[in-house]
Protein backbone atom coordinates (compact mmCIF):
# COMPACT_ATOMS: atom_id res chain seq x y z
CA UNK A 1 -5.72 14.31 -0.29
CA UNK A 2 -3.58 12.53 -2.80
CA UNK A 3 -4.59 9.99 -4.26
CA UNK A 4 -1.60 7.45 -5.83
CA UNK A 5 -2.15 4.28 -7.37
CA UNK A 6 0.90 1.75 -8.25
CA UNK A 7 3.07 -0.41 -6.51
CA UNK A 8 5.11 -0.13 -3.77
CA UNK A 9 7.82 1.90 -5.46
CA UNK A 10 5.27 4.73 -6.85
CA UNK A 11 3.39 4.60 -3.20
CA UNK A 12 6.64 5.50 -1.41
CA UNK A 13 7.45 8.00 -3.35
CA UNK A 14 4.12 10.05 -3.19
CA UNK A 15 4.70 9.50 0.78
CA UNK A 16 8.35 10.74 0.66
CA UNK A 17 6.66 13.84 -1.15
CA UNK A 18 4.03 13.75 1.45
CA UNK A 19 6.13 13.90 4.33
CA UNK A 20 5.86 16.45 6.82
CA UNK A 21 3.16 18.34 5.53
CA UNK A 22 -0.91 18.16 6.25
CA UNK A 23 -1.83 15.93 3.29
CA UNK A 24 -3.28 12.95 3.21
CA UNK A 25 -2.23 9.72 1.30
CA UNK A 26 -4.74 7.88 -0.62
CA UNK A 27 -3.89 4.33 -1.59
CA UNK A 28 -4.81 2.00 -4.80
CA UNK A 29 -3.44 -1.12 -4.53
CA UNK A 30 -2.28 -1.33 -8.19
CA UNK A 31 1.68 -3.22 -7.83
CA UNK A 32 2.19 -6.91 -8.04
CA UNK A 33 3.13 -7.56 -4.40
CA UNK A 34 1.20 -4.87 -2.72
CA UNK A 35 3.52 -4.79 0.33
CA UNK A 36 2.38 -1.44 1.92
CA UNK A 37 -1.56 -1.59 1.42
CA UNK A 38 -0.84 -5.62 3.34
CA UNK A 39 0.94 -3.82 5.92
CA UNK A 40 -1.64 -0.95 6.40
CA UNK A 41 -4.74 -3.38 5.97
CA UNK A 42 -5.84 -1.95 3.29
CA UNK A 43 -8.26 -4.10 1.16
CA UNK A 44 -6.24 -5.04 -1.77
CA UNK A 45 -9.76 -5.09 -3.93
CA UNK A 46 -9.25 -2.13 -6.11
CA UNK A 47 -13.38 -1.01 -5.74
CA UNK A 48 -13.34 -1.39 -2.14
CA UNK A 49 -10.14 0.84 -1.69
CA UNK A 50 -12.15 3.05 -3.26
CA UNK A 51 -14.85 2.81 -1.21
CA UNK A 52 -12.65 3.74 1.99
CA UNK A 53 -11.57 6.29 0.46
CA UNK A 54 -14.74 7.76 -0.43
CA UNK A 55 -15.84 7.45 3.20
CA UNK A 56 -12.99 9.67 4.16
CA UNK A 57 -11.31 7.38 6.67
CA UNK A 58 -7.71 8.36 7.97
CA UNK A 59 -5.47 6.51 9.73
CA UNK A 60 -1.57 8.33 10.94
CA UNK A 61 0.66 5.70 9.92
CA UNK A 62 3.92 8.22 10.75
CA UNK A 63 6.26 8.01 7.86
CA UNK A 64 9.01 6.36 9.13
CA UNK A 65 6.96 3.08 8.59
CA UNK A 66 6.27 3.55 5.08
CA UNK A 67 10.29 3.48 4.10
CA UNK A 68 11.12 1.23 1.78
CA UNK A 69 12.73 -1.77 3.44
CA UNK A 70 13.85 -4.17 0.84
CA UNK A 71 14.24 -7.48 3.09
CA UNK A 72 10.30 -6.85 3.94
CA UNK A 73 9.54 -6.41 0.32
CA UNK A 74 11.11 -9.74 -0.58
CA UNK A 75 9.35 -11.55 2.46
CA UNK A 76 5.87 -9.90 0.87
CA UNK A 77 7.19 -11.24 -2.56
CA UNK A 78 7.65 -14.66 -1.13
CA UNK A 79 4.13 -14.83 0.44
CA UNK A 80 2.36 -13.72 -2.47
CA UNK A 81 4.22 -16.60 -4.56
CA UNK A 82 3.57 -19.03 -1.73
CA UNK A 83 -0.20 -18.26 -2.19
CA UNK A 84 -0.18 -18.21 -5.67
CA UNK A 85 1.46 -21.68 -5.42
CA UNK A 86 -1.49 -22.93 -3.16
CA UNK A 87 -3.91 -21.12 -5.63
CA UNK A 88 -4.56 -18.31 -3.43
CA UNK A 89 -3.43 -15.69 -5.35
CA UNK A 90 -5.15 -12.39 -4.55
């Protein structure tokens, strides 16, 4: 397993390096907007991350859905400042 922890940008590129071969992607949710651990569900709590990946889950999220789509990115962007506007930032 490989661990990575950034933002969106450093989390595609470990998967693009990860592609097509039998190792698994760990994820820290470390960026601002977090788009790909909110798409995969992953808890964007740094310690509980953690914790899933210490309990060796694995989920095949094929890599074609974790390329970089910029028009999802700036949706992600909007919702996080949407929240932060209500006072819900995470």
């Amino acid at each position: 397993m490989l661990i990575a922890g950034g933002g969106d940008g450093t989390l595609s590129l470990a998967a693009r390096h990860l592609a097509y071969r039998d190792i698994a992607l760990g994820v820290l949710p470390l960026g601002t907007t977090k788009y790909f651990a909110r798409t995969l569900g992953i808890s964007l709590n740094v310690a509980a991350a953690v914790g899933v990946l210490a309990s060796g889950k694995v989920a095949d999220t094929g890599f074609r859905s974790w390329r970089y789509q910029p028009a999802q990115l700036l949706r992600a962007v909007q919702q996080v400042k949407a929240a932060c506007q209500l006072g819900q930032c995470v």
